[in-house]
C-alpha atoms as a PDB file:
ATOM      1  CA  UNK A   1      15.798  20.222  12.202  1.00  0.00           C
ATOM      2  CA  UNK A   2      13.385  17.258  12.503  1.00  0.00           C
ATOM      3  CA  UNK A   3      14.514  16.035   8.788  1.00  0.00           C
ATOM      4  CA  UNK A   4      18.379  16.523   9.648  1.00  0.00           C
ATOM      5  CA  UNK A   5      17.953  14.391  12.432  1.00  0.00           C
ATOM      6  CA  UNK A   6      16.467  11.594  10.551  1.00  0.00           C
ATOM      7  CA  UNK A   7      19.265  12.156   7.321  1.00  0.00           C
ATOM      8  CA  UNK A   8      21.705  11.988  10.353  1.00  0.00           C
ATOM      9  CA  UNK A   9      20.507   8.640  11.831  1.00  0.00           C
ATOM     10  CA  UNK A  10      20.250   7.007   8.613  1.00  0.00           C
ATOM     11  CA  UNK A  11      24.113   7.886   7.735  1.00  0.00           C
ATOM     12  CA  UNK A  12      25.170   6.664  10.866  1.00  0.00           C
ATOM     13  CA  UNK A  13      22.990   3.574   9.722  1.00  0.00           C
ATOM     14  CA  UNK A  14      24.437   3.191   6.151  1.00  0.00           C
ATOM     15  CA  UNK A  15      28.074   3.888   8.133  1.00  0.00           C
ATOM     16  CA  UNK A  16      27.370   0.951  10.483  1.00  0.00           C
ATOM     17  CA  UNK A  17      26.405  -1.020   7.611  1.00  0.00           C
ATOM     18  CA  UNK A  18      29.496  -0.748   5.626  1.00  0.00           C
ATOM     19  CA  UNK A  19      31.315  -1.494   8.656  1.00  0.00           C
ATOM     20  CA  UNK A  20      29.932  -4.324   9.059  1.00  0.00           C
ATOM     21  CA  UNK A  21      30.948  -5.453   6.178  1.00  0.00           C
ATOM     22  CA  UNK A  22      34.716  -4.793   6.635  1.00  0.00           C
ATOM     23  CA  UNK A  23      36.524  -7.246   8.725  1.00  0.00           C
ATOM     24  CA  UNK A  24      37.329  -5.206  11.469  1.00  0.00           C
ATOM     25  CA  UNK A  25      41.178  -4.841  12.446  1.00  0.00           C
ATOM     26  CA  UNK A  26      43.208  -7.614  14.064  1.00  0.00           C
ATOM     27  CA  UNK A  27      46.420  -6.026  14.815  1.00  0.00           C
ATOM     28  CA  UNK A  28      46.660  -2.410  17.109  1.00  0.00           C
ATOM     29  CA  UNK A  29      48.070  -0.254  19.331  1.00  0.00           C
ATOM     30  CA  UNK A  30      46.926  -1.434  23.000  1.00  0.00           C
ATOM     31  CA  UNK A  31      44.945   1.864  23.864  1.00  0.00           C
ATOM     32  CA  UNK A  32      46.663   4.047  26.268  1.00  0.00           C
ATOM     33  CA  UNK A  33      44.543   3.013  29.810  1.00  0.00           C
ATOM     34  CA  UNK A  34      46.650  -0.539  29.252  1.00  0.00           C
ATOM     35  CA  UNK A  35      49.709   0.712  27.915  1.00  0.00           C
ATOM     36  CA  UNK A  36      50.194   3.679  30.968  1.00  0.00           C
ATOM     37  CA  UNK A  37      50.477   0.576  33.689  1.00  0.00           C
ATOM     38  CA  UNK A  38      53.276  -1.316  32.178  1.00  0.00           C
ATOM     39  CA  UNK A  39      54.611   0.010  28.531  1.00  0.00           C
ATOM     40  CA  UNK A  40      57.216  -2.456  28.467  1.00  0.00           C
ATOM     41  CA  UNK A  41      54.937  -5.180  28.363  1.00  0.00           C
ATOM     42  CA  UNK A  42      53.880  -3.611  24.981  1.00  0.00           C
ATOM     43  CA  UNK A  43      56.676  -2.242  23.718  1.00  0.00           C
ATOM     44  CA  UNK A  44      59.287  -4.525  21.645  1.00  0.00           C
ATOM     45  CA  UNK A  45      63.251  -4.510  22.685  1.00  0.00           C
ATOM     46  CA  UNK A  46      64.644  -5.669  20.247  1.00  0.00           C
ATOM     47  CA  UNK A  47      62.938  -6.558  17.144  1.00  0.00           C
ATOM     48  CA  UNK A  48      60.063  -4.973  15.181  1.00  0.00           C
ATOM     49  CA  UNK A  49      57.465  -7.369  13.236  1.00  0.00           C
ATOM     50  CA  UNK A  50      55.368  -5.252  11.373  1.00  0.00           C
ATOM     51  CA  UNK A  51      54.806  -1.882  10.382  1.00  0.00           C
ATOM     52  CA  UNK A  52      53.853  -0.344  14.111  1.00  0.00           C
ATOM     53  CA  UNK A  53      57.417  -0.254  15.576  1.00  0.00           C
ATOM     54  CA  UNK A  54      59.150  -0.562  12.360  1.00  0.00           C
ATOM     55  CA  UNK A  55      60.296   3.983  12.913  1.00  0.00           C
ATOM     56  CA  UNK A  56      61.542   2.772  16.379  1.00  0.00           C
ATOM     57  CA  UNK A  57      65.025   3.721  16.247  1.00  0.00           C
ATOM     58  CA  UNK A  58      66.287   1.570  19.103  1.00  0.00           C
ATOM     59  CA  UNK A  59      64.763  -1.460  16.723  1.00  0.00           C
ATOM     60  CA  UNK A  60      66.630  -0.159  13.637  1.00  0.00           C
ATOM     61  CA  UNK A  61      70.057  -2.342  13.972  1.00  0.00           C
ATOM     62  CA  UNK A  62      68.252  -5.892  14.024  1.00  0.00           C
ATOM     63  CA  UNK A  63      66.661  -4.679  10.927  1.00  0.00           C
ATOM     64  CA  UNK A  64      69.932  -5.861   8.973  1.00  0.00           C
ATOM     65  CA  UNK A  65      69.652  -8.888  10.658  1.00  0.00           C
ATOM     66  CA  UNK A  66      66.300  -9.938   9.915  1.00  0.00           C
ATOM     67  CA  UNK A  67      67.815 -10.450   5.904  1.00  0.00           C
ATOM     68  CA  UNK A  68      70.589 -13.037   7.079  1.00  0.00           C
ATOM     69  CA  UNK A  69      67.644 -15.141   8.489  1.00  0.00           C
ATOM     70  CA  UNK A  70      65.541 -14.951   5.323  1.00  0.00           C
ATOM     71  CA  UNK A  71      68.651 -15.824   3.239  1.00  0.00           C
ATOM     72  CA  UNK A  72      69.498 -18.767   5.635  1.00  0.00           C
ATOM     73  CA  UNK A  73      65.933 -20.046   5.259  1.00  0.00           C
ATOM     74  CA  UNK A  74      65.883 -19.816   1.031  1.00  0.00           C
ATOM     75  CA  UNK A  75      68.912 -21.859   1.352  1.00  0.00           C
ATOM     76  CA  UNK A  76      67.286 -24.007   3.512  1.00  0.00           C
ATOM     77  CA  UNK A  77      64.342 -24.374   1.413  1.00  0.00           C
ATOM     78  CA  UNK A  78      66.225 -26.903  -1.569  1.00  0.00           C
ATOM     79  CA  UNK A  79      64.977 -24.779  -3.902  1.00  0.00           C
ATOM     80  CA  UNK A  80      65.799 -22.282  -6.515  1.00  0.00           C
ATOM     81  CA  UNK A  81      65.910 -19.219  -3.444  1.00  0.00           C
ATOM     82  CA  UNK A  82      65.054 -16.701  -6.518  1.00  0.00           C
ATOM     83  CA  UNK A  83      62.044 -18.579  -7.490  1.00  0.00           C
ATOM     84  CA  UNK A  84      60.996 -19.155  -3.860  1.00  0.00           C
ATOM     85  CA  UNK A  85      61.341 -15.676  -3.050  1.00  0.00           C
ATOM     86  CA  UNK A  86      59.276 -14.691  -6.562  1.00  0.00           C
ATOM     87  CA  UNK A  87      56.295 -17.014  -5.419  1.00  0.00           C
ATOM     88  CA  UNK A  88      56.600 -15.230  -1.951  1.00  0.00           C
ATOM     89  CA  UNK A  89      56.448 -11.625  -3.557  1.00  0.00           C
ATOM     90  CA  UNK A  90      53.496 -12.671  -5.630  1.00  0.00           C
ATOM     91  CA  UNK A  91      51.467 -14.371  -2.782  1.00  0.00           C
ATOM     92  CA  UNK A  92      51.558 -11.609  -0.744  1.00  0.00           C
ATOM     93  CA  UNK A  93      51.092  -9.134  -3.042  1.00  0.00           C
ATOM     94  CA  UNK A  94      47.871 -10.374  -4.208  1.00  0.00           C
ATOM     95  CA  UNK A  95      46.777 -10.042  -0.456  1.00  0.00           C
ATOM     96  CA  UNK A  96      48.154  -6.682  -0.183  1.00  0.00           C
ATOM     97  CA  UNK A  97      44.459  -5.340   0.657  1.00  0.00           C
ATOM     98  CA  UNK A  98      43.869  -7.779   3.217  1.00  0.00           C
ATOM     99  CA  UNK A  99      47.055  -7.742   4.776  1.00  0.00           C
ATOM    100  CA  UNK A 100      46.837  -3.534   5.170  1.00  0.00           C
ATOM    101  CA  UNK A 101      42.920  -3.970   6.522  1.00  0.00           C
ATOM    102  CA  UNK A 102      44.497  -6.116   9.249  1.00  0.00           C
ATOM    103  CA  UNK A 103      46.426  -3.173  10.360  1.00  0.00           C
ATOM    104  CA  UNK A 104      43.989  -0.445  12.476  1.00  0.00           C
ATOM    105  CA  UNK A 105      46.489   2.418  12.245  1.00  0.00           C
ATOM    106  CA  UNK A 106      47.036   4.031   9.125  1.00  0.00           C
ATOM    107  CA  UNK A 107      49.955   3.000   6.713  1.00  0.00           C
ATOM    108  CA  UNK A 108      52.437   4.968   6.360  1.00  0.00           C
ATOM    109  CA  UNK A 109      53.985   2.373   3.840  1.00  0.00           C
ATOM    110  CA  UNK A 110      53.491   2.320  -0.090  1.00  0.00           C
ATOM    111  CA  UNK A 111      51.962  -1.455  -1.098  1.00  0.00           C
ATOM    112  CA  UNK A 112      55.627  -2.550  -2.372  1.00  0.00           C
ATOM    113  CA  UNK A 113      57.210  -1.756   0.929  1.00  0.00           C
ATOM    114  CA  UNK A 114      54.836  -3.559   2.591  1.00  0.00           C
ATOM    115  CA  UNK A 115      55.343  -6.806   0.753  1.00  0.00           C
ATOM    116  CA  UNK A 116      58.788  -6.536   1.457  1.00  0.00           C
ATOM    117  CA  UNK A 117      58.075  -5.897   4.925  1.00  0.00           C
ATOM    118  CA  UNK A 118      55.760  -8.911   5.376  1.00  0.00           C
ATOM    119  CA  UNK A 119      57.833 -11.483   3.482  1.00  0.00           C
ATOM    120  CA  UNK A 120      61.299 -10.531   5.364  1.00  0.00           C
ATOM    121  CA  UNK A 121      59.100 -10.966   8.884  1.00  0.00           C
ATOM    122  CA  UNK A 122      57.630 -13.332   8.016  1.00  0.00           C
ATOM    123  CA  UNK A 123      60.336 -15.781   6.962  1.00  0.00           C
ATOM    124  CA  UNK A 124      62.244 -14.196  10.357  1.00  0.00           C
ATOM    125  CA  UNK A 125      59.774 -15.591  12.039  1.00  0.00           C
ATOM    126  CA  UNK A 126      59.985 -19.042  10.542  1.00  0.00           C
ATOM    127  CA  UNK A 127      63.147 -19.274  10.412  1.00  0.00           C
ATOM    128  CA  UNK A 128      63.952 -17.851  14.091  1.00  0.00           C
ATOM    129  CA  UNK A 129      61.500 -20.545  15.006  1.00  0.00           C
ATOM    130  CA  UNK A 130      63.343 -23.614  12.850  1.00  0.00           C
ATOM    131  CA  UNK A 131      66.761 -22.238  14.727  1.00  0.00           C
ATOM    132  CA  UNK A 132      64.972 -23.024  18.415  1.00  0.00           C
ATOM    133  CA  UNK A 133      63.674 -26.435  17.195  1.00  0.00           C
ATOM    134  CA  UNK A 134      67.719 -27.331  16.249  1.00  0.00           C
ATOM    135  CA  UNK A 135      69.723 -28.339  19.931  1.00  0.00           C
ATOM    136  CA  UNK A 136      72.831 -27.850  18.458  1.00  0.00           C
ATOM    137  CA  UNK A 137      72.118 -25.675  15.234  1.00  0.00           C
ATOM    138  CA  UNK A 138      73.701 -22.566  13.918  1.00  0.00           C
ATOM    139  CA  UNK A 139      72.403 -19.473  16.063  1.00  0.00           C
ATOM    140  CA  UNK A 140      72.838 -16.014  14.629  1.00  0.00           C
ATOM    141  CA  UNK A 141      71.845 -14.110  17.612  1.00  0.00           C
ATOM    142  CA  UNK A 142      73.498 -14.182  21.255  1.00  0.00           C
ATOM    143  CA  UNK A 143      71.531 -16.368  23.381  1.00  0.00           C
ATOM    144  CA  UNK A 144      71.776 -13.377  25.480  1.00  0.00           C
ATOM    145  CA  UNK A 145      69.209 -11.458  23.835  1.00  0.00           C
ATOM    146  CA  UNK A 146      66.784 -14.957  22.324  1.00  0.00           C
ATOM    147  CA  UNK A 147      64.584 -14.437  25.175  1.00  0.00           C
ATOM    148  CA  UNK A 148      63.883 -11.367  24.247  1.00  0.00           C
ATOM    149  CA  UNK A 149      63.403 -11.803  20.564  1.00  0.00           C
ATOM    150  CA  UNK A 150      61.051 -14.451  21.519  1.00  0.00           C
ATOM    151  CA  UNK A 151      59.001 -12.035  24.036  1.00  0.00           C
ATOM    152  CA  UNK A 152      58.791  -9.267  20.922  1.00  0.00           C
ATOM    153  CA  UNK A 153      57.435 -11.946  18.516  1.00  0.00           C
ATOM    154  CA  UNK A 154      54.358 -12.241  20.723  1.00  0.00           C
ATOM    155  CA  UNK A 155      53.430  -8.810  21.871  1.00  0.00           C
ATOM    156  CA  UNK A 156      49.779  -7.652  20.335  1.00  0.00           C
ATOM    157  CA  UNK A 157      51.343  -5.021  18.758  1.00  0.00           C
ATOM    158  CA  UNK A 158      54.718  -6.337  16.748  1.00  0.00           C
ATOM    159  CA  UNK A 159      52.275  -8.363  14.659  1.00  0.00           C
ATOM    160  CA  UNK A 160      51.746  -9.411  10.713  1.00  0.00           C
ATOM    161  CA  UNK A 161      48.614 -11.159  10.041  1.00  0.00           C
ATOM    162  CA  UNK A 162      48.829 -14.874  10.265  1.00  0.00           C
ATOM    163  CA  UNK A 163      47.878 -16.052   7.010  1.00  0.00           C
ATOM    164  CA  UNK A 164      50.946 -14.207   5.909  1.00  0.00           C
ATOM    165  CA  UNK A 165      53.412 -16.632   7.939  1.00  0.00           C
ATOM    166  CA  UNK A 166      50.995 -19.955   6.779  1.00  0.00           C
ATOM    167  CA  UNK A 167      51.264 -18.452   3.000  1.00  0.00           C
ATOM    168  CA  UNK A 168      55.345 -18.060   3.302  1.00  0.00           C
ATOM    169  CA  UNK A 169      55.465 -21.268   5.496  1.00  0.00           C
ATOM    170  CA  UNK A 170      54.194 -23.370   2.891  1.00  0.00           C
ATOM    171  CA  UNK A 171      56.794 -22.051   0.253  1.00  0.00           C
ATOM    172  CA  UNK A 172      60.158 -22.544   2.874  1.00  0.00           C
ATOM    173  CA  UNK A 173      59.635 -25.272   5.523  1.00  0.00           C
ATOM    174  CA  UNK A 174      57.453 -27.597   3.518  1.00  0.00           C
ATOM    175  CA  UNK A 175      59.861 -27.826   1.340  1.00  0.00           C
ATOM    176  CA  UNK A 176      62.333 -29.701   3.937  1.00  0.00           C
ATOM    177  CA  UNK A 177      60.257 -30.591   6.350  1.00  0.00           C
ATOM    178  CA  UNK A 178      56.937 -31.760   5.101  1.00  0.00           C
ATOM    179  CA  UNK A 179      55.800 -33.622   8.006  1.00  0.00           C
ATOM    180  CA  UNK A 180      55.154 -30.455  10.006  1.00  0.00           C
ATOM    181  CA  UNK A 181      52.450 -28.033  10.028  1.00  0.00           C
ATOM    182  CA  UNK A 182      52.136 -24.282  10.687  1.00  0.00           C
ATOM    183  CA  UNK A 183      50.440 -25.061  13.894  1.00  0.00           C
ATOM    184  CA  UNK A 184      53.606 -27.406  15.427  1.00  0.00           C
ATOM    185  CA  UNK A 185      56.025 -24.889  14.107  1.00  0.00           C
ATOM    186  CA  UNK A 186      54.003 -22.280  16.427  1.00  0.00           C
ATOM    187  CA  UNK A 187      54.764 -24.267  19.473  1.00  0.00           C
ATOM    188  CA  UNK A 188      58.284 -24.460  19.414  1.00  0.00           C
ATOM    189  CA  UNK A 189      57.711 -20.636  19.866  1.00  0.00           C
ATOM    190  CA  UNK A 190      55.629 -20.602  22.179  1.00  0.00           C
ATOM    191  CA  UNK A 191      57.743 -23.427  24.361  1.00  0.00           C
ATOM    192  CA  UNK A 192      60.370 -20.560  23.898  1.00  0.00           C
ATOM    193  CA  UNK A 193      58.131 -17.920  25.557  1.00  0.00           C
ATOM    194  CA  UNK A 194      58.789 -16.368  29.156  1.00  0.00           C
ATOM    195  CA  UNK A 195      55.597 -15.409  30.464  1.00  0.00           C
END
């Protein structure tokens, strides 16, 4: 009994150890003491980001959507949109590992649906948030429902990890408009944001 104690203790250290060494996960579900006092605040409306939502059915019909922005923002891009998309594909797919330890739920999504996933969010997301920056630009959603869309692109949950949008953002909007950053695109977002 004595010695099965001891084995026991030292798993749990060895466990603890290896934990350690794993970054530990940056994007969850808000535990349920949070969530049971206001679920809308956690809950997206209208558009999923990320794999956590991405089954809710009420979020299914913006899904379609989400590819006219990515097109619009290849074309914005100057380049060869094939290519750009290519170096896209590759750079997150060589994160693929870091991108699903971000995540603490399990995946229910094969690696190559993931990449997908993260590069079509990702450049909705930048190019949702080059559409706010225009006055008088081209919007493809009602401004009925922008608030919204802006509210569901910063809940905890509807999340990719952030190095994703910096990776994608340096192969679309530097390409017409390199005196940005990643940080200054942000803010237009959050200037956007209803609290």
């Amino acid at each position: 009994s004595l010695c099965h104690s001891v084995q026991f203790l030292l798993d749990c250290k060895e466990k603890g150890r290896k934990l350690g060494n794993n970054s530990l996960a940056s994007i969850f579900m808000v535990p349920r003491v949070c969530r049971d006092h206001s679920p809308s605040s956690f809950n997206p409306r209208v558009v999923s980001i990320g794999p956590l939502h991405r089954q809710d059915k009420n979020l299914q019909e913006f899904e379609v959507q989400k590819t006219t922005y990515l097109h619009h923002l290849l074309d914005l891009s100057g380049c060869n949109p094939q290519k750009t998309l290519q170096e896209c594909v590759h750079k997150v797919s060589r994160k693929i590992k870091l991108v699903k330890a971000c995540y603490a739920e399990s995946m229910i999504y094969n690696d190559e649906e993931l990449v997908r996933m993260m590069v079509i969010d990702a450049c909705f997301i930048l190019d949702y948030i080059n559409l706010l920056s225009e006055d008088d630009g081209p919007f493809p959603v009602s401004m009925l429902i922008a608030p919204s869309i802006v509210n569901d692109m910063v809940l905890i949950e509807n999340q990719i990890p952030f190095f994703v949008i910096k990776d994608i953002f340096e192969y679309t909007i530097l390409q017409f408009k390199q005196k940005t950053s990643i940080i200054n695109h942000i803010k237009i977002l959050l200037k956007h944001y209803n609290i």
